[in-house]
N, C-alpha and C. Protein backbone atom coordinates (compact mmCIF):
# COMPACT_ATOMS: atom_id res chain seq x y z
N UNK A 1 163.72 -61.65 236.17
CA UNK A 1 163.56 -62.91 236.87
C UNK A 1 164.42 -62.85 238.14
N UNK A 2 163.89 -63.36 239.51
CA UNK A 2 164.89 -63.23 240.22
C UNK A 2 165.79 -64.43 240.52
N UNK A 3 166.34 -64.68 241.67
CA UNK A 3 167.99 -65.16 241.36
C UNK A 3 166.90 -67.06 241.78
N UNK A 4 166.33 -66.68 242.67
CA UNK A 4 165.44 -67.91 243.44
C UNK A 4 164.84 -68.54 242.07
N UNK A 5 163.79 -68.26 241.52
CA UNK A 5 163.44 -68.74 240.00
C UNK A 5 164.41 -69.49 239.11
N UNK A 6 165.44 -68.47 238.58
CA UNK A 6 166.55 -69.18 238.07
C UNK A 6 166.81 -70.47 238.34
N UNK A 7 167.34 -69.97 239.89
CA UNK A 7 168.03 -71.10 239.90
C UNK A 7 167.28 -72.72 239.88
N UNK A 8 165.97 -71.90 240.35
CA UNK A 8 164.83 -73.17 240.06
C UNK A 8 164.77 -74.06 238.75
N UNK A 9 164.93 -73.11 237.38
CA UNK A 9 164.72 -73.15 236.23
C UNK A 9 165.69 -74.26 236.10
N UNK A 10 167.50 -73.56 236.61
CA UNK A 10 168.59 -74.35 236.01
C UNK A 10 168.41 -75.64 236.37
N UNK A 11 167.86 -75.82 238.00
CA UNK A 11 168.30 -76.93 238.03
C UNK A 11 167.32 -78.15 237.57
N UNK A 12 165.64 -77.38 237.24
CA UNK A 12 164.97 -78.69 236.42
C UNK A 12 165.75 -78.57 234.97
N UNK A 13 166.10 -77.82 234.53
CA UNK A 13 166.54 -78.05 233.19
C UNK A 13 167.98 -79.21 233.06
N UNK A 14 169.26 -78.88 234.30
CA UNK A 14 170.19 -79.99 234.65
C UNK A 14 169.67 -81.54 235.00
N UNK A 15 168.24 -81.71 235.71
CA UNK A 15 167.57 -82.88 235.73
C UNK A 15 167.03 -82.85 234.62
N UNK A 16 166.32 -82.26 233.55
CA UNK A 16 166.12 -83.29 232.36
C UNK A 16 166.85 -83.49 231.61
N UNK A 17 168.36 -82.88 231.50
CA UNK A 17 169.25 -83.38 231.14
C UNK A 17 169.70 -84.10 231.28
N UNK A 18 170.19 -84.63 232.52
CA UNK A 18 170.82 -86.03 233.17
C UNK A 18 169.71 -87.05 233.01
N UNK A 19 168.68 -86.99 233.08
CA UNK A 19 167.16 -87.95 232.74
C UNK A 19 167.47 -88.26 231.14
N UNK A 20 168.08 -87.17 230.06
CA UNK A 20 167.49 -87.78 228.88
C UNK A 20 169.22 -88.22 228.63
N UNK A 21 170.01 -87.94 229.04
CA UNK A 21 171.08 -88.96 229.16
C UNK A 21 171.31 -90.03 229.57
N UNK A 22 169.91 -90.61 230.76
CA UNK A 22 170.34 -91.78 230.94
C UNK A 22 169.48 -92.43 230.14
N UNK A 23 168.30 -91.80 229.36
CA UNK A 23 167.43 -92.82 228.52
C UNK A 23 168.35 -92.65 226.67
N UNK A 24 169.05 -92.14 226.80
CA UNK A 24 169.85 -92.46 225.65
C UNK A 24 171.57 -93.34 225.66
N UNK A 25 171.37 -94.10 226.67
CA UNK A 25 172.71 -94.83 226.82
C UNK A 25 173.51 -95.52 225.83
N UNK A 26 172.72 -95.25 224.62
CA UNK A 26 173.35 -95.70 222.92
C UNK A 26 174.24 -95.05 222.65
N UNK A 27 173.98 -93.34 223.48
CA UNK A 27 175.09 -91.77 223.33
C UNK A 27 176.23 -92.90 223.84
N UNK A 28 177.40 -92.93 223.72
CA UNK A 28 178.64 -92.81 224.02
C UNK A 28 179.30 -91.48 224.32
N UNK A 29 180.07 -91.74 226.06
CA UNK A 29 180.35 -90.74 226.01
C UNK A 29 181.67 -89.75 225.48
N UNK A 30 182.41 -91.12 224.64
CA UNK A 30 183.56 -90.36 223.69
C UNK A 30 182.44 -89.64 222.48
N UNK A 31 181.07 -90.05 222.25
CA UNK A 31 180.54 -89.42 221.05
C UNK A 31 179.88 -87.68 221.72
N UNK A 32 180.12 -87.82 223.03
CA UNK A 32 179.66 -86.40 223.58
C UNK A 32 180.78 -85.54 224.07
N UNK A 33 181.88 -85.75 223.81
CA UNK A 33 183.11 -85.60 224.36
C UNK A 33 183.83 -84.78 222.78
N UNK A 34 183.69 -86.11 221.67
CA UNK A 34 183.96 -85.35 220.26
C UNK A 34 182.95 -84.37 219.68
N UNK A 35 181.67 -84.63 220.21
CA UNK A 35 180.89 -83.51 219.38
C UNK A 35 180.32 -82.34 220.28
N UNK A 36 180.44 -82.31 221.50
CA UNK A 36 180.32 -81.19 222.75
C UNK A 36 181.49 -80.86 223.63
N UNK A 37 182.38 -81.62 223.98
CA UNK A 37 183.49 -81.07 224.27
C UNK A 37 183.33 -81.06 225.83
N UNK A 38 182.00 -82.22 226.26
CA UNK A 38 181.93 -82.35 227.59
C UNK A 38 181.21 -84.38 227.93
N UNK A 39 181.04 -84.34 228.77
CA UNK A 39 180.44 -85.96 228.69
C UNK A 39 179.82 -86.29 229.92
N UNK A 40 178.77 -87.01 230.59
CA UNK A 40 178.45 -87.60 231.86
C UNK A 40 179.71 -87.57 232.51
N UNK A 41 180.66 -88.08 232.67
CA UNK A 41 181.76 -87.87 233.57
C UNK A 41 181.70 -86.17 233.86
N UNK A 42 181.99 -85.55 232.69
CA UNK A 42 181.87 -84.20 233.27
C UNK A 42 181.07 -83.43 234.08
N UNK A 43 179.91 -83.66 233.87
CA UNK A 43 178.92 -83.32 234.29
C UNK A 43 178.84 -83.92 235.79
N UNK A 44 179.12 -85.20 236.01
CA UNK A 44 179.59 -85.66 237.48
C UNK A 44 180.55 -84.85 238.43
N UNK A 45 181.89 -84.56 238.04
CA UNK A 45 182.78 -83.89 238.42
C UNK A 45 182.88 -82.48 238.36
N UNK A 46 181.21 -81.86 237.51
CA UNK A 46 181.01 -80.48 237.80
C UNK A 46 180.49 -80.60 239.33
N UNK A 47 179.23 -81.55 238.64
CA UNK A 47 178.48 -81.67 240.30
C UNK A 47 179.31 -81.60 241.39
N UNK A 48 180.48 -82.49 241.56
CA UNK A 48 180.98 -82.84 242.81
C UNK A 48 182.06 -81.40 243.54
N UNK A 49 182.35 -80.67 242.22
CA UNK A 49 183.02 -79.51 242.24
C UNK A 49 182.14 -78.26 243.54
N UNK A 50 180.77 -78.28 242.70
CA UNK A 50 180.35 -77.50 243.32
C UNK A 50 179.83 -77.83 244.76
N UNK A 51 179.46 -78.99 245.17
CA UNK A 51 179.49 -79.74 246.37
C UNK A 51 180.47 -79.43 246.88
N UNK A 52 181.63 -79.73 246.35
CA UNK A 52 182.88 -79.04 247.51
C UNK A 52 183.23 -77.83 247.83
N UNK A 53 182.71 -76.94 246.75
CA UNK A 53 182.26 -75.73 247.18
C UNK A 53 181.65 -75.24 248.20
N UNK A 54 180.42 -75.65 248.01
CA UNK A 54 179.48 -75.40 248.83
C UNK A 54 179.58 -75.97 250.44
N UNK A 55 180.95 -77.00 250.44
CA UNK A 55 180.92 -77.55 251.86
C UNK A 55 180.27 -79.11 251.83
N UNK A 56 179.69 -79.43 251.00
CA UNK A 56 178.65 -80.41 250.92
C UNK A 56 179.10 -81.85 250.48
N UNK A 57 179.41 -82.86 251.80
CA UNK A 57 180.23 -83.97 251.91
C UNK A 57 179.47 -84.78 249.85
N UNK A 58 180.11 -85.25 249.33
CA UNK A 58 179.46 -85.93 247.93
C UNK A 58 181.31 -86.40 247.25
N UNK A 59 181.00 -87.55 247.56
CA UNK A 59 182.51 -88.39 246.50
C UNK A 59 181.82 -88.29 245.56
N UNK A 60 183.14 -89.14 244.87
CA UNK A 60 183.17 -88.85 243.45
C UNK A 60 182.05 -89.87 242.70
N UNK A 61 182.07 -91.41 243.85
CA UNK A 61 181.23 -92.41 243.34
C UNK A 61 179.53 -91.92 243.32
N UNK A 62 179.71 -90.82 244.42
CA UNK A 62 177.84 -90.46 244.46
C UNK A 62 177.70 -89.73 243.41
N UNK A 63 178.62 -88.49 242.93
CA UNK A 63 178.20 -87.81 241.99
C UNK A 63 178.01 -88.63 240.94
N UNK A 64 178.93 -89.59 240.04
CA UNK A 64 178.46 -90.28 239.23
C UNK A 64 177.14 -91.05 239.06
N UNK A 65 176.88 -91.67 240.07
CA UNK A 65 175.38 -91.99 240.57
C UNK A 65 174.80 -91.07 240.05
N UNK A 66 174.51 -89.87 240.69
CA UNK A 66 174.12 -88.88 240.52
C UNK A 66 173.47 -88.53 239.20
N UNK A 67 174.23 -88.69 238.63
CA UNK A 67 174.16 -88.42 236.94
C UNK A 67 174.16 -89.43 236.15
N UNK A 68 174.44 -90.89 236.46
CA UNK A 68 174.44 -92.13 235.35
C UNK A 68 173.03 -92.64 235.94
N UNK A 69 172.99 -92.46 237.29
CA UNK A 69 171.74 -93.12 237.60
C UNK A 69 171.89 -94.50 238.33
N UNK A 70 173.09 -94.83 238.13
CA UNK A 70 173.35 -96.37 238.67
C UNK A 70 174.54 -96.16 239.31
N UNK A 71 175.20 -97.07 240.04
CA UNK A 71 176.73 -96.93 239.97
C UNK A 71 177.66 -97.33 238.72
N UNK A 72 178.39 -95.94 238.54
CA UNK A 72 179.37 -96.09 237.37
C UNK A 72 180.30 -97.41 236.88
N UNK A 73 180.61 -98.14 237.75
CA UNK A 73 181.03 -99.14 237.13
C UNK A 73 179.82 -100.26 236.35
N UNK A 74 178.28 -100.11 236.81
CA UNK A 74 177.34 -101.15 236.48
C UNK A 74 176.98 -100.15 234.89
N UNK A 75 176.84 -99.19 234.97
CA UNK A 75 176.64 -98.28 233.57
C UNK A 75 177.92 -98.99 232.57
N UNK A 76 179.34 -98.72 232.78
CA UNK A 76 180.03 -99.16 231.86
C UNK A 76 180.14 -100.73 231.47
N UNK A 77 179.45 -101.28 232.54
CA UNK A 77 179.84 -102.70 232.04
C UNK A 77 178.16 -103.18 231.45
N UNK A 78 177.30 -102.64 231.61
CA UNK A 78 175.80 -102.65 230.64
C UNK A 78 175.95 -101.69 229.23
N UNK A 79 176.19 -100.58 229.52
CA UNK A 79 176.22 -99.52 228.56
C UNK A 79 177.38 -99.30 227.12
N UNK A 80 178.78 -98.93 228.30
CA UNK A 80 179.85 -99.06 227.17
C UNK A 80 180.37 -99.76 226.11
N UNK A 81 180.46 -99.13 225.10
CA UNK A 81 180.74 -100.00 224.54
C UNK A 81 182.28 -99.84 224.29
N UNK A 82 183.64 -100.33 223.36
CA UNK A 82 184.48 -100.60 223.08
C UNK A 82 184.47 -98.93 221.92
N UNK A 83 185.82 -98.21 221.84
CA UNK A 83 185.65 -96.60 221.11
C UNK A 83 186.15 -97.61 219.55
N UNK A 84 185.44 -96.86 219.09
CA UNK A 84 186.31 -97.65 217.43
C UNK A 84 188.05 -96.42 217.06
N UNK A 85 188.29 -96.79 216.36
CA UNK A 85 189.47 -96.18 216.18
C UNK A 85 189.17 -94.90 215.18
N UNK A 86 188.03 -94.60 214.29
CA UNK A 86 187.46 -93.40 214.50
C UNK A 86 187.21 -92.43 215.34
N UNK A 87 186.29 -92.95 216.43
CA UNK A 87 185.93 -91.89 217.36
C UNK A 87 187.56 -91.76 218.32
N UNK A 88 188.42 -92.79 218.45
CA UNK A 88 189.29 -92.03 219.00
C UNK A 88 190.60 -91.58 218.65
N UNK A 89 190.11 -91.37 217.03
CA UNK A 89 191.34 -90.18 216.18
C UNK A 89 189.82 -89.06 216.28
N UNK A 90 188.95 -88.89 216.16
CA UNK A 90 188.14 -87.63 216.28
C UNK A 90 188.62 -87.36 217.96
N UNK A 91 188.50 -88.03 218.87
CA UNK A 91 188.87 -87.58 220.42
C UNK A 91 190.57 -86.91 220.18
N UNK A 92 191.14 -87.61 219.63
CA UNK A 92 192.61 -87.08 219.51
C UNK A 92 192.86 -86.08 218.98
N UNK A 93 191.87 -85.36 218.09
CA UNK A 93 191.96 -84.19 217.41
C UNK A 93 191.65 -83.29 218.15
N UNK A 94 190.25 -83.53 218.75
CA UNK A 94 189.43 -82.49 219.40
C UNK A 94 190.51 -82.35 220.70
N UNK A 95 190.78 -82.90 221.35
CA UNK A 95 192.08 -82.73 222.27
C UNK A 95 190.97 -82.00 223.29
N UNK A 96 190.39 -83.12 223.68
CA UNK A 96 189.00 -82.12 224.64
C UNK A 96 189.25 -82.05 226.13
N UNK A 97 190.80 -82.77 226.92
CA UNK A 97 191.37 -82.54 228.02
C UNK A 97 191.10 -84.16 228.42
N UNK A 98 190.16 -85.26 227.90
CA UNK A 98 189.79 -86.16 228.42
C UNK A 98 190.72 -87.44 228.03
């Protein structure tokens, strides 16, 4: 396969990812954080990583866009919910940097 394809591949496969993350907004992202060890935030701040890489002006508020689909503060105040004290002794264990 060459490098052009690929990268074609990765990046519809990174859009139906971020697509079926935003049609599952029930996911919590401490519940993707304890059981993957990554979360929409991450995935934002990969994006914006490689944007700055690449030279390519993108804050932090677009990348989240980017990937929640809305602006991040309208996602947490529709979406989030409150962590129960389960999921954040499972977050405290997993010690996932977040």
């Amino acid at each position: 396969m060459d490098d052009t394809t690929r990268t074609e591949l990765e990046a519809a496969v990174f859009r139906r990812l971020v697509e079926h993350l935003r049609t599952r907004s029930d996911v919590q992202n401490i519940d993707l954080m304890n059981l993957a060890g990554f979360c929409r935030n991450c995935l934002s701040n990969w994006l914006k990583e490689e944007a700055d890489a690449k030279g390519t002006a993108m804050t932090k508020d677009e990348s989240r866009e980017a990937v929640y689909g809305m602006p991040y503060e309208t996602w947490k105040s529709t979406y989030q919910g409150t962590a129960s004290p389960e999921q954040l002794a499972a977050m405290k264990k997993a010690q996932t940097g977040h």
